[in-house]
N, C-alpha and C. Protein backbone atom coordinates (compact mmCIF):
# COMPACT_ATOMS: atom_id res chain seq x y z
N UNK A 1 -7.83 -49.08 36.89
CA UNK A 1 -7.85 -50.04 35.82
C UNK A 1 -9.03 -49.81 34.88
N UNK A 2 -9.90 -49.31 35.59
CA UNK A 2 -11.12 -49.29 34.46
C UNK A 2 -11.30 -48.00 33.55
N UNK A 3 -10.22 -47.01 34.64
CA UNK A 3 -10.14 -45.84 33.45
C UNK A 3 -8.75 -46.36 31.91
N UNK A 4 -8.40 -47.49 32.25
CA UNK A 4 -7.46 -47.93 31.36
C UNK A 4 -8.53 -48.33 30.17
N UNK A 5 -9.20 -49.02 30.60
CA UNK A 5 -10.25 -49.81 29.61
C UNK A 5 -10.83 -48.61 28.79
N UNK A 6 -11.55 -47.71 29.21
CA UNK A 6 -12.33 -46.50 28.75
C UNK A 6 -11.15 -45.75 27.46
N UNK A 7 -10.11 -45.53 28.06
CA UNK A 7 -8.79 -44.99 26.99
C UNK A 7 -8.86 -45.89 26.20
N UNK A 8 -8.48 -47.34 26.12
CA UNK A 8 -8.08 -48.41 25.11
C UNK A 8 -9.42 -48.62 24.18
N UNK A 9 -10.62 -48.60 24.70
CA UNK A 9 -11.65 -48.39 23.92
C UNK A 9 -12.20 -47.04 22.87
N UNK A 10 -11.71 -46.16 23.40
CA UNK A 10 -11.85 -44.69 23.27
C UNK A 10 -10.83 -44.73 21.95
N UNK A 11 -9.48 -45.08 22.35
CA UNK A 11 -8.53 -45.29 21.06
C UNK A 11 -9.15 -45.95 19.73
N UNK A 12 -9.19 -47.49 20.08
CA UNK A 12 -9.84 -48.14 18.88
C UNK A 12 -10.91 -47.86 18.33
N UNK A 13 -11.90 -47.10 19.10
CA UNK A 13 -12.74 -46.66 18.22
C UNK A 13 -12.62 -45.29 17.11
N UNK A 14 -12.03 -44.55 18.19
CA UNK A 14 -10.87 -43.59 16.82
C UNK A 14 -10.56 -44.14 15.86
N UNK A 15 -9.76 -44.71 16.14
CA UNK A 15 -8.89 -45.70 14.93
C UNK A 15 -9.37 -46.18 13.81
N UNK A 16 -10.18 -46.74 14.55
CA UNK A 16 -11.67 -47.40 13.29
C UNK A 16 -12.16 -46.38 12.33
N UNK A 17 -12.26 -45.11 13.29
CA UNK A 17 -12.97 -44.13 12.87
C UNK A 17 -12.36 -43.26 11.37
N UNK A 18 -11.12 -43.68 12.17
CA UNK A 18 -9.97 -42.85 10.91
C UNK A 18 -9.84 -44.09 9.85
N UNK A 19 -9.55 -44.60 9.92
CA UNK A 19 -9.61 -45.88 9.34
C UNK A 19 -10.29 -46.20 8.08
N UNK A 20 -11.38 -46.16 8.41
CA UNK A 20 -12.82 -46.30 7.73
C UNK A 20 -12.72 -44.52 6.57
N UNK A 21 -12.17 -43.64 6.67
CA UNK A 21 -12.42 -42.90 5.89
C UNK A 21 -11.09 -42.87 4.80
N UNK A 22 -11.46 -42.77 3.41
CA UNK A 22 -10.37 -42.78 2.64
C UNK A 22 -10.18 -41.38 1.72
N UNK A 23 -8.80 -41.26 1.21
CA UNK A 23 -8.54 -40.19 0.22
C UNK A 23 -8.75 -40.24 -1.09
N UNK A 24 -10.81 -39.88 -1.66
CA UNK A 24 -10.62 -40.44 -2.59
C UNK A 24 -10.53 -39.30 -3.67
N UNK A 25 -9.91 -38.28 -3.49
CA UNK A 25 -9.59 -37.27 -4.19
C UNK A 25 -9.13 -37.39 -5.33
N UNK A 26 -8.64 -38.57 -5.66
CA UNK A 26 -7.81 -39.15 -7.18
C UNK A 26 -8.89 -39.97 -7.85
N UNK A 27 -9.65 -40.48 -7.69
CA UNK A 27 -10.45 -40.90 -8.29
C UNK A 27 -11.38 -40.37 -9.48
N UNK A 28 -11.07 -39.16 -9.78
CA UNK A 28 -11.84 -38.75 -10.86
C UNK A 28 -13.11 -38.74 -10.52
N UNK A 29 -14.12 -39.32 -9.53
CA UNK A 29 -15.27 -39.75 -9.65
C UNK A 29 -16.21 -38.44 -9.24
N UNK A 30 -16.00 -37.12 -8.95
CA UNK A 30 -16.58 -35.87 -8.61
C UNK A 30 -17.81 -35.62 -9.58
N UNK A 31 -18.67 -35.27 -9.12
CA UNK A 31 -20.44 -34.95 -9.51
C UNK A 31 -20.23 -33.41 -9.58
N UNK A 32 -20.11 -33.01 -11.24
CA UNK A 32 -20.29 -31.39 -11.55
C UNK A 32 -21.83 -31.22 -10.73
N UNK A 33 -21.83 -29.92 -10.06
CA UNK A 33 -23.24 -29.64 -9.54
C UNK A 33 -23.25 -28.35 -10.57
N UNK A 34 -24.47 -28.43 -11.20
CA UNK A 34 -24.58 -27.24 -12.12
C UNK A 34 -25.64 -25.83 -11.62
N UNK A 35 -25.46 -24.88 -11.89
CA UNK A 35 -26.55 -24.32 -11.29
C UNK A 35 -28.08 -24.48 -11.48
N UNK A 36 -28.46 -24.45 -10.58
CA UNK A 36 -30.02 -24.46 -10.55
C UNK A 36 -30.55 -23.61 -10.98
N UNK A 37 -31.31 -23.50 -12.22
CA UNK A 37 -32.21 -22.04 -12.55
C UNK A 37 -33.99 -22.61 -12.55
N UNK A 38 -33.99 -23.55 -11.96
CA UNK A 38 -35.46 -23.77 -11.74
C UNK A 38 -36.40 -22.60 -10.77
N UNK A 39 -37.51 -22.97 -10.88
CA UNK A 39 -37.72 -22.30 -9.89
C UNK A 39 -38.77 -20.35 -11.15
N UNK A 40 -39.40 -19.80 -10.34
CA UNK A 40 -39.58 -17.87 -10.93
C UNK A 40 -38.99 -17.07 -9.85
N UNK A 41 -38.31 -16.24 -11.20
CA UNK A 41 -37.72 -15.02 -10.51
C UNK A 41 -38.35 -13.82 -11.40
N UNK A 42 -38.22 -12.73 -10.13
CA UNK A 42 -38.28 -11.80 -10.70
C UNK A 42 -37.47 -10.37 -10.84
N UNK A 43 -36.77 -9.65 -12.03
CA UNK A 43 -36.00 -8.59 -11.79
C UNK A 43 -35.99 -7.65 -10.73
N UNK A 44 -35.63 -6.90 -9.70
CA UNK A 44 -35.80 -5.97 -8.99
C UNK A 44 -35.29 -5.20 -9.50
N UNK A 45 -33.88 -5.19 -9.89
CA UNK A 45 -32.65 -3.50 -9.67
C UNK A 45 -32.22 -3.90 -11.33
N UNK A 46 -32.10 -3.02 -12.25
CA UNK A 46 -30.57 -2.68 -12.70
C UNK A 46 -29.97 -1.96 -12.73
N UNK A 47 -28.27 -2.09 -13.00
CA UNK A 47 -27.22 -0.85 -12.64
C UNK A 47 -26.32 -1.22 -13.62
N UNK A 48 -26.64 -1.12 -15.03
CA UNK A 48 -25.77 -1.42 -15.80
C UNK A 48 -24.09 -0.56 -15.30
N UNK A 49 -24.24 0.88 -15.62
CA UNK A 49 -23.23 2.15 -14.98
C UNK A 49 -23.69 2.58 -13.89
N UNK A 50 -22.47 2.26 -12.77
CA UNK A 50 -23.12 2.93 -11.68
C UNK A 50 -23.79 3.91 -11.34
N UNK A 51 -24.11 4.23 -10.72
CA UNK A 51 -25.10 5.69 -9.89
C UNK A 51 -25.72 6.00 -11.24
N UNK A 52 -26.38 5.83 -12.72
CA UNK A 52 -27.40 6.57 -13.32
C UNK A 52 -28.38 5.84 -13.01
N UNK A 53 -28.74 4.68 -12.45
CA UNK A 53 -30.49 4.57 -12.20
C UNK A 53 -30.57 5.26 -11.08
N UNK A 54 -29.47 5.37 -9.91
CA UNK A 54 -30.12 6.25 -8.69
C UNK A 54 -30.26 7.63 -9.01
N UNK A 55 -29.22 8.41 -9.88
CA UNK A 55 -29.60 9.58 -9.86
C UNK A 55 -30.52 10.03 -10.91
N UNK A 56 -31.00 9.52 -11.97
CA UNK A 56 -31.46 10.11 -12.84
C UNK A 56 -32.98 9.59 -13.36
N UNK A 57 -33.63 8.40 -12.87
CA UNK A 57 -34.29 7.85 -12.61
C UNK A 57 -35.65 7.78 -11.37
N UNK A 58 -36.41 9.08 -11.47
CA UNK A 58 -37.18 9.28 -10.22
C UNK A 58 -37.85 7.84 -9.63
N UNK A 59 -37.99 8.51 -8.23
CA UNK A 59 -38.68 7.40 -7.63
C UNK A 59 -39.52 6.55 -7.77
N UNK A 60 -40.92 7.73 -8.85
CA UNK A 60 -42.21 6.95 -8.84
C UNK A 60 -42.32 6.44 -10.57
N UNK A 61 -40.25 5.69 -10.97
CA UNK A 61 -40.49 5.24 -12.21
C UNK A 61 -39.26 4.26 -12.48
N UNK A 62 -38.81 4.26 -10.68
CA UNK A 62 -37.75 3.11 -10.55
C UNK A 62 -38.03 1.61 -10.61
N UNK A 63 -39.49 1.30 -10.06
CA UNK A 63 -39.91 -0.33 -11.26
C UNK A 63 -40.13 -0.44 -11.86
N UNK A 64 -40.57 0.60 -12.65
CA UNK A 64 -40.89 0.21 -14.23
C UNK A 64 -39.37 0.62 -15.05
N UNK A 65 -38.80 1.00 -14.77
CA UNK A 65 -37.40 1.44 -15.16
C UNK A 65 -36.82 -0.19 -15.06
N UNK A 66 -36.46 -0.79 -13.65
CA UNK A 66 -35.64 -1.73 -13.09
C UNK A 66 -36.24 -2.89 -14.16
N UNK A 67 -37.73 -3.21 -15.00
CA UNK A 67 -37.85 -4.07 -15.44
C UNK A 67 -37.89 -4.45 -16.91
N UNK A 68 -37.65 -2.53 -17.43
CA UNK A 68 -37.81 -2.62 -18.41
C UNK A 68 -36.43 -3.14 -19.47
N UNK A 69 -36.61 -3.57 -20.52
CA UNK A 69 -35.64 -4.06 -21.17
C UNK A 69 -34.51 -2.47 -21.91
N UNK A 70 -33.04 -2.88 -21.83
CA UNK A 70 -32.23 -1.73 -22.14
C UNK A 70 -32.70 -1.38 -23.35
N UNK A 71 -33.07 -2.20 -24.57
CA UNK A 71 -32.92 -1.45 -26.26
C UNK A 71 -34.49 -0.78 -25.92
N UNK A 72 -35.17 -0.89 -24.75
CA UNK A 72 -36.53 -0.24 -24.91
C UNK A 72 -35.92 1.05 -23.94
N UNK A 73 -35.20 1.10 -22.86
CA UNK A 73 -35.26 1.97 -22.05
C UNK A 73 -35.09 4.10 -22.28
N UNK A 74 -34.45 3.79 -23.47
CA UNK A 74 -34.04 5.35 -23.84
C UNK A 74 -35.72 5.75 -24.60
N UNK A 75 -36.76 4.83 -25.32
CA UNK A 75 -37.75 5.38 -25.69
C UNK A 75 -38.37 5.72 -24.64
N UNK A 76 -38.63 5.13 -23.51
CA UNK A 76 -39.16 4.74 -22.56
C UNK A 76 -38.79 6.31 -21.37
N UNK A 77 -37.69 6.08 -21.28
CA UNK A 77 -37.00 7.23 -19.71
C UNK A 77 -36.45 8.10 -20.51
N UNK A 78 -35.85 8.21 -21.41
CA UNK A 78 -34.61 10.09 -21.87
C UNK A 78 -35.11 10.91 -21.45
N UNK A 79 -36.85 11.35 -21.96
CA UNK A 79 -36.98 12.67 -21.54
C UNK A 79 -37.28 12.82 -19.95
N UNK A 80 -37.04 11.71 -18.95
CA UNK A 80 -37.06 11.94 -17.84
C UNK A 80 -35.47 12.17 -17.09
N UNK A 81 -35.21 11.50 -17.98
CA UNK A 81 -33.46 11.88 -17.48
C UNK A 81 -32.75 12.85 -17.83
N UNK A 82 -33.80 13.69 -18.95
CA UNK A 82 -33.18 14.80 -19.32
C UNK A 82 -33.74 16.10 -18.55
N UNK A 83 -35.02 15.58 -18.32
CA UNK A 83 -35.44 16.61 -17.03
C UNK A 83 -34.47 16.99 -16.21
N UNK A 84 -34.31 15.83 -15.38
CA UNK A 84 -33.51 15.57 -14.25
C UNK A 84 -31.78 16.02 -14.85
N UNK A 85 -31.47 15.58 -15.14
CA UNK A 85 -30.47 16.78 -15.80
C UNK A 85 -30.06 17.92 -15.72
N UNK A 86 -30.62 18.55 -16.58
CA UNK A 86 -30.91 19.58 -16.90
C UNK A 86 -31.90 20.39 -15.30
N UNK A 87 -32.63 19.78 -14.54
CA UNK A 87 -32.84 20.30 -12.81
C UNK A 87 -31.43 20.12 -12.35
N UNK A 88 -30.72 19.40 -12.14
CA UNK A 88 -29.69 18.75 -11.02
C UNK A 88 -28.04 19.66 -11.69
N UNK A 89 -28.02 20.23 -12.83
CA UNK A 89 -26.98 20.47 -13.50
C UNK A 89 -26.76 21.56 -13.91
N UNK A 90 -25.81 22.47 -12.87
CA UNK A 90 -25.73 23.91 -13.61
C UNK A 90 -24.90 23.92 -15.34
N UNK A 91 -24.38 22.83 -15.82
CA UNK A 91 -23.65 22.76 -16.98
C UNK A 91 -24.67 22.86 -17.71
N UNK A 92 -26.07 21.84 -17.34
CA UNK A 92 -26.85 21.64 -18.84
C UNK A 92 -27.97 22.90 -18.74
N UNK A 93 -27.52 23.43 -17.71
CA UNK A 93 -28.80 25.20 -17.58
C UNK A 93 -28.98 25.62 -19.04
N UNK A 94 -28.00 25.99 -19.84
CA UNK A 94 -28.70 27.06 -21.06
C UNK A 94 -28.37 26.18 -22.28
N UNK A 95 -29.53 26.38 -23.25
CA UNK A 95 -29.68 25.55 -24.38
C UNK A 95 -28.52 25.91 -25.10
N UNK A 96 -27.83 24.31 -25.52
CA UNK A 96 -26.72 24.36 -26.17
C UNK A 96 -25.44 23.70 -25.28
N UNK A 97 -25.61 23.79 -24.30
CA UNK A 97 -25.02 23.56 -23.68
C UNK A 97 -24.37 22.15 -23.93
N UNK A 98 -23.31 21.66 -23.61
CA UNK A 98 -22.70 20.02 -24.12
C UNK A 98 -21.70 19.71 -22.68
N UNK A 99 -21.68 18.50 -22.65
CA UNK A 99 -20.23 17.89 -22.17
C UNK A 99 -19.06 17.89 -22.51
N UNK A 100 -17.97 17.37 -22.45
CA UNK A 100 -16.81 17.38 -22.80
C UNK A 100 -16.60 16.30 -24.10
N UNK A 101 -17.72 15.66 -24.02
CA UNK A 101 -17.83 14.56 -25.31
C UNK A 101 -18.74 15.06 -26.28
N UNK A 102 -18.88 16.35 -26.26
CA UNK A 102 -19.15 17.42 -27.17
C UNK A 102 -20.84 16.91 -27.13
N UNK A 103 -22.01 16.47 -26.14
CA UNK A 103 -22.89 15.82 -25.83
C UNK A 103 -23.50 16.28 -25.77
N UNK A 104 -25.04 17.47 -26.20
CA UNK A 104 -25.88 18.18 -25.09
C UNK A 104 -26.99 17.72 -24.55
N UNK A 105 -27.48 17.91 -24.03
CA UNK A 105 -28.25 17.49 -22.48
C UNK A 105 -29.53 16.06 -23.44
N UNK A 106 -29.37 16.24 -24.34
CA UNK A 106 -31.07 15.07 -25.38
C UNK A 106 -30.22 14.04 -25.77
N UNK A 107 -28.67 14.03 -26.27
CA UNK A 107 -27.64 13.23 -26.46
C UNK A 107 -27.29 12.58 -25.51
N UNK A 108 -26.88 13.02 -24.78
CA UNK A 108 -26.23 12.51 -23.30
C UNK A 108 -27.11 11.44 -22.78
N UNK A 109 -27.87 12.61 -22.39
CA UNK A 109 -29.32 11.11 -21.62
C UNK A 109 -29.67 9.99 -22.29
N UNK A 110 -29.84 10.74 -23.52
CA UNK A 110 -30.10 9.32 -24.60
C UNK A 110 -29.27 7.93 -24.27
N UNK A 111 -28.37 8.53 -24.58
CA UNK A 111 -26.84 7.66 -24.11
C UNK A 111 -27.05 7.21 -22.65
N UNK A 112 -26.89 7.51 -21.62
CA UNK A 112 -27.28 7.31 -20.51
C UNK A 112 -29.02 6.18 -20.10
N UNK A 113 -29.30 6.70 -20.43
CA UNK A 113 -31.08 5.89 -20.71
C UNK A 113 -31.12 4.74 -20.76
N UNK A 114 -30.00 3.88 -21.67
CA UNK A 114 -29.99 2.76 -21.77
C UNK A 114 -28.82 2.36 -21.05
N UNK A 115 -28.92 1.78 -19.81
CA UNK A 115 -28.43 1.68 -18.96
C UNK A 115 -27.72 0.50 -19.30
N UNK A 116 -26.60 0.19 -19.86
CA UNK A 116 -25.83 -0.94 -20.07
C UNK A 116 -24.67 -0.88 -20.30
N UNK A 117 -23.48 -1.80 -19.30
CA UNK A 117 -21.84 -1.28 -19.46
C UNK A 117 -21.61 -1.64 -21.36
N UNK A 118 -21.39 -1.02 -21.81
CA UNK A 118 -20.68 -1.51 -23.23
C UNK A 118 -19.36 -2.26 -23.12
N UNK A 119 -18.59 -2.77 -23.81
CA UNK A 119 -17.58 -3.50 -23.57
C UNK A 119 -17.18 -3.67 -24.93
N UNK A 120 -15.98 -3.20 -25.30
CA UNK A 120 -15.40 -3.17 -26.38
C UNK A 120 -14.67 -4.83 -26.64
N UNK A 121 -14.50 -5.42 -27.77
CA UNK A 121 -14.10 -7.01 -27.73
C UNK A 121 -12.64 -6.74 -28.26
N UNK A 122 -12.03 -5.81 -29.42
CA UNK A 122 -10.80 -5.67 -30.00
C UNK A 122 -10.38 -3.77 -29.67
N UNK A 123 -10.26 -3.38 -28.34
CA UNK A 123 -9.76 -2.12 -27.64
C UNK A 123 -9.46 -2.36 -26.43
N UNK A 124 -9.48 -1.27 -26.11
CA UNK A 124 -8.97 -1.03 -24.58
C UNK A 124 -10.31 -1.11 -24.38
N UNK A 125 -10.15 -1.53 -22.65
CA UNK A 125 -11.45 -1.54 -21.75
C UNK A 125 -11.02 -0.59 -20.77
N UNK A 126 -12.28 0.43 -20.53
CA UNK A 126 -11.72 1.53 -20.02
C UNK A 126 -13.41 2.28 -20.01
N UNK A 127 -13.47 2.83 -18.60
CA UNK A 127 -14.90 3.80 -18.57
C UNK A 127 -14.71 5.13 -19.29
N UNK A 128 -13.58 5.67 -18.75
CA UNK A 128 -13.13 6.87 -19.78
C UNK A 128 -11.61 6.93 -19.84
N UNK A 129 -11.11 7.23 -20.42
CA UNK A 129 -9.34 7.24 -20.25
C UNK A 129 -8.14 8.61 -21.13
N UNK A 130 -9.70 9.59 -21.28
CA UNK A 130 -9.00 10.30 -22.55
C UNK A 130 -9.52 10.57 -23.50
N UNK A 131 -9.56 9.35 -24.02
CA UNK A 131 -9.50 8.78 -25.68
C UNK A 131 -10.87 7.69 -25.83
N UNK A 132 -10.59 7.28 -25.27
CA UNK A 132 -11.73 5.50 -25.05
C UNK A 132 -12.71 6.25 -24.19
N UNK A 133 -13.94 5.94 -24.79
CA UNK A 133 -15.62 6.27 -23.77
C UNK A 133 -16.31 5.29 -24.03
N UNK A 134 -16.47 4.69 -22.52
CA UNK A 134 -17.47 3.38 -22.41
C UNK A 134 -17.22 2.38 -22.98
N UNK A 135 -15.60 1.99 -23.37
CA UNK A 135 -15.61 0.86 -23.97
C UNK A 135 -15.35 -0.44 -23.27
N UNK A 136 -15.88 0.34 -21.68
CA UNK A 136 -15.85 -1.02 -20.75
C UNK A 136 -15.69 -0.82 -19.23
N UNK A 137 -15.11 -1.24 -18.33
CA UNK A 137 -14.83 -0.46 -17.07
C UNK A 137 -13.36 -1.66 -16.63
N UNK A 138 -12.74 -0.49 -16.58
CA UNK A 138 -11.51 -1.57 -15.66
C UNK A 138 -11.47 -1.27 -14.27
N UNK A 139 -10.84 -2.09 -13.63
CA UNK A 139 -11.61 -2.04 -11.78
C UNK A 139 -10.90 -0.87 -11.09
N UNK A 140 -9.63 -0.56 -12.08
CA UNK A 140 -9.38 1.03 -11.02
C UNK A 140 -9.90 2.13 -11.83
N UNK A 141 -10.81 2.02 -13.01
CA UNK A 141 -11.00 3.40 -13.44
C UNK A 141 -12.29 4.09 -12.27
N UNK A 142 -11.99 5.55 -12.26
CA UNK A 142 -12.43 5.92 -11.61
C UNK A 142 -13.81 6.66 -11.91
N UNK A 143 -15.10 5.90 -12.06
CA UNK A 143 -16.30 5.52 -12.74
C UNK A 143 -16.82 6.76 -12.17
N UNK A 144 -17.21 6.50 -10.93
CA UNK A 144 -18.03 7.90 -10.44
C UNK A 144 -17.13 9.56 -10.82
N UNK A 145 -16.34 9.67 -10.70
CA UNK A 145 -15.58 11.19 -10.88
C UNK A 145 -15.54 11.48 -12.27
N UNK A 146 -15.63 10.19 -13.25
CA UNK A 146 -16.03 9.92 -14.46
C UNK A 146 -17.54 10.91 -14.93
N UNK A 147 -18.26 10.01 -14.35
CA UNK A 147 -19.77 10.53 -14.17
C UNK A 147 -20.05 11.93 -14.09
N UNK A 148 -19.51 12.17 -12.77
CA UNK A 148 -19.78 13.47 -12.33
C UNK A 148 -18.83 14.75 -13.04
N UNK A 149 -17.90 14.08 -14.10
CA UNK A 149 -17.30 15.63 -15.03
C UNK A 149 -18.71 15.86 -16.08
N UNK A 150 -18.56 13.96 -16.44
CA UNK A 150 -19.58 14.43 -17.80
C UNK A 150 -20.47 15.19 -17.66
N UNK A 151 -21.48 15.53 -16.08
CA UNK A 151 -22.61 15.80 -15.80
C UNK A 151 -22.46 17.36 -15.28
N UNK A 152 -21.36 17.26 -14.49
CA UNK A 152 -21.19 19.01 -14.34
C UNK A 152 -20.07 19.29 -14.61
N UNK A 153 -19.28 18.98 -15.56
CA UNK A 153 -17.89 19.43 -16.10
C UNK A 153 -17.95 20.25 -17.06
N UNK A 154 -19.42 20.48 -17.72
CA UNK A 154 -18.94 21.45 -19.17
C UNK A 154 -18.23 21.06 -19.81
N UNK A 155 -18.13 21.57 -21.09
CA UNK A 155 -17.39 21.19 -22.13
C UNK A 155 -15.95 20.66 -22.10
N UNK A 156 -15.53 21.24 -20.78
CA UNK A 156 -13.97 21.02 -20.41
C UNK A 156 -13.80 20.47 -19.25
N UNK A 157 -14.61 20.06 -18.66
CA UNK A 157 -14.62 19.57 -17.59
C UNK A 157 -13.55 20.27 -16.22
N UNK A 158 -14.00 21.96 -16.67
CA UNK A 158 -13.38 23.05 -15.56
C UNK A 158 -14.79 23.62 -14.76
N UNK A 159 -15.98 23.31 -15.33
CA UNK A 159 -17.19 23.78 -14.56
C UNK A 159 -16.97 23.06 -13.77
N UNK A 160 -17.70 23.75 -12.35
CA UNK A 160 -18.72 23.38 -11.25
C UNK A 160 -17.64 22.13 -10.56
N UNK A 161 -16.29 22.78 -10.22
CA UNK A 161 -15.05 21.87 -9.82
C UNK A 161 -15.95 21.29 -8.09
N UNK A 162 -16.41 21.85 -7.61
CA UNK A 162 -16.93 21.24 -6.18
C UNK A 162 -17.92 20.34 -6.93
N UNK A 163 -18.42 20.03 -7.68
CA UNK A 163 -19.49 18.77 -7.90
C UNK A 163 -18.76 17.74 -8.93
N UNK A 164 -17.88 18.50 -9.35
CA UNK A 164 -17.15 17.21 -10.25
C UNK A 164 -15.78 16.24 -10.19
N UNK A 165 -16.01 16.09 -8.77
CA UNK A 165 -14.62 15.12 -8.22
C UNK A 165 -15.78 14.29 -6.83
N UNK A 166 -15.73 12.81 -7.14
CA UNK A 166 -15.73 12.51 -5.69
C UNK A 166 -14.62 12.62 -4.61
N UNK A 167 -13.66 12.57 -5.14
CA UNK A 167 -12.23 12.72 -3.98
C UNK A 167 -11.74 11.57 -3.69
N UNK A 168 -12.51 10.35 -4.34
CA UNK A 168 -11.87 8.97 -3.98
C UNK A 168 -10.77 8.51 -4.74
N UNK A 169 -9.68 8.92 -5.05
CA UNK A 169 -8.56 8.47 -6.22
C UNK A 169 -8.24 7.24 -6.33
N UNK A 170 -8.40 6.47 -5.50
CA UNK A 170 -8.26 4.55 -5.69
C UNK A 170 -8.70 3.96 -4.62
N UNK A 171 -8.68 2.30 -5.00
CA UNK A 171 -9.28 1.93 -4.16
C UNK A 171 -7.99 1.63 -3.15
N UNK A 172 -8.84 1.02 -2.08
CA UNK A 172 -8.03 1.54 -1.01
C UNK A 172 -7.31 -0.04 -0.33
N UNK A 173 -7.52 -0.94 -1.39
CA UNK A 173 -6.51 -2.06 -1.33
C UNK A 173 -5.72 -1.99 -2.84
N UNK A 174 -4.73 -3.16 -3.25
CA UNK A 174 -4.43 -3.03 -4.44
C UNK A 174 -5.14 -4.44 -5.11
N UNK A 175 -5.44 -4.51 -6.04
CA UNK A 175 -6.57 -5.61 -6.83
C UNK A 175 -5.08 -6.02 -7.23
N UNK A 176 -5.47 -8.14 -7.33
CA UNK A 176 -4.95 -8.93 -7.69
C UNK A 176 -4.38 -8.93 -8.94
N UNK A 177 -3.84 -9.25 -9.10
CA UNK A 177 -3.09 -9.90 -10.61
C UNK A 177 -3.64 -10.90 -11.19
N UNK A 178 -4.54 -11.49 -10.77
CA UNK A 178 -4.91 -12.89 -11.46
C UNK A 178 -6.30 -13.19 -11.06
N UNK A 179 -6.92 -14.05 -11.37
CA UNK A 179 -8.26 -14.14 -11.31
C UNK A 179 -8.37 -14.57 -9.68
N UNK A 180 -9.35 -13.66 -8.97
CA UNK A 180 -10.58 -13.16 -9.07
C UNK A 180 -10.63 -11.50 -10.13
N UNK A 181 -9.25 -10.72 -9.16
CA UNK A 181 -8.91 -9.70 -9.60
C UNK A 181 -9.39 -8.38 -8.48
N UNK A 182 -9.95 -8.79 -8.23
CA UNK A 182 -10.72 -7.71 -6.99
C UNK A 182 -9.90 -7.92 -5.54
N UNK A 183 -10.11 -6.92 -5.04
CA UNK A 183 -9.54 -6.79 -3.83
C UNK A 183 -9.90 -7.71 -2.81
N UNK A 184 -8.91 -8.29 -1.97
CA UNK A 184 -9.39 -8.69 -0.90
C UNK A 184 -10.49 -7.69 -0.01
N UNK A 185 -11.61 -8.35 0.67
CA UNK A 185 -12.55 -7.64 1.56
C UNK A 185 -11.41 -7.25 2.79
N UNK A 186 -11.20 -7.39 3.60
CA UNK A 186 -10.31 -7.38 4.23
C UNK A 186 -8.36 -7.13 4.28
């Protein structure tokens, strides 16, 4: 009998419990939480286009690089990225030499230096596609193999075929149709 009591008490206090909470989801009454930007921060990294601050950007000039502002960065780094270049690149070896965007090695970097995706507002968005350069990145263009023609592809992007393919042809889920747009992690 007294485990009867313990259940019948055990119930109503549930009950209460459920009871007492309501659905107030219709109410309109929701508190926007806005973001917080209080507080100091400070820059560490940028990566406007992938892989050019890691590759072209030496070590002992990656914080002052990471903090410096983009419309300053090409006065600032080219002729270090053109070093590096021109070391890392049998295409840009002999003076004169260009990319396939008809680029040579003081152009290029230049371009490169200021590390920021461009984004076209009335074109295609597209890292390269042909026709369109840098007028944006869409999530299957294939950015790095991109990279690596401009850098060892030569003019035609038939040089130095072992350094100018990563081998990754897509990603390896298919990206959404609708916003987020990115692949599930999983």
């Amino acid at each position: 009998m007294k485990i009867y009591k313990i259940k019948y008490i055990a119930v109503a206090a549930f009950s209460l419990l459920v009871m007492s909470c309501s659905n107030n989801d219709d109410d309109n009454n929701m508190m926007e939480v806005g973001a917080d930007f209080s507080g100091t921060y400070a820059q560490k990294d940028q990566m406007g286009r992938p892989a050019v601050n890691t590759v072209f950007v030496s070590a002992d000039s990656k914080d002052a690089f990471n903090v410096t502002l983009p419309s300053n960065q090409s006065v600032q780094f080219q002729s270090m990225f053109e070093a590096n270049l021109k070391g890392l690149s049998p295409a840009f070896a002999n003076e004169g030499d260009k990319n396939a965007l008809g680029q040579d090695a003081a152009a290029f970097t230049g371009l490169l230096a200021t590390d920021v995706l461009n984004v076209s507002l009335d074109g295609t968005t597209t890292f390269y596609d042909g026709t369109n350069v840098l007028t944006g990145r869409a999530l299957a263009d294939d950015v790095i193999t991109v990279e690596l023609l401009l850098i060892f592809g030569g003019e035609d992007f038939t040089e130095n075929a072992a350094f100018s393919d990563d081998h990754v042809d897509a990603n390896d889920k298919m990206f959404l149709t609708s916003f987020p747009y990115l692949a599930s992690p999983w």
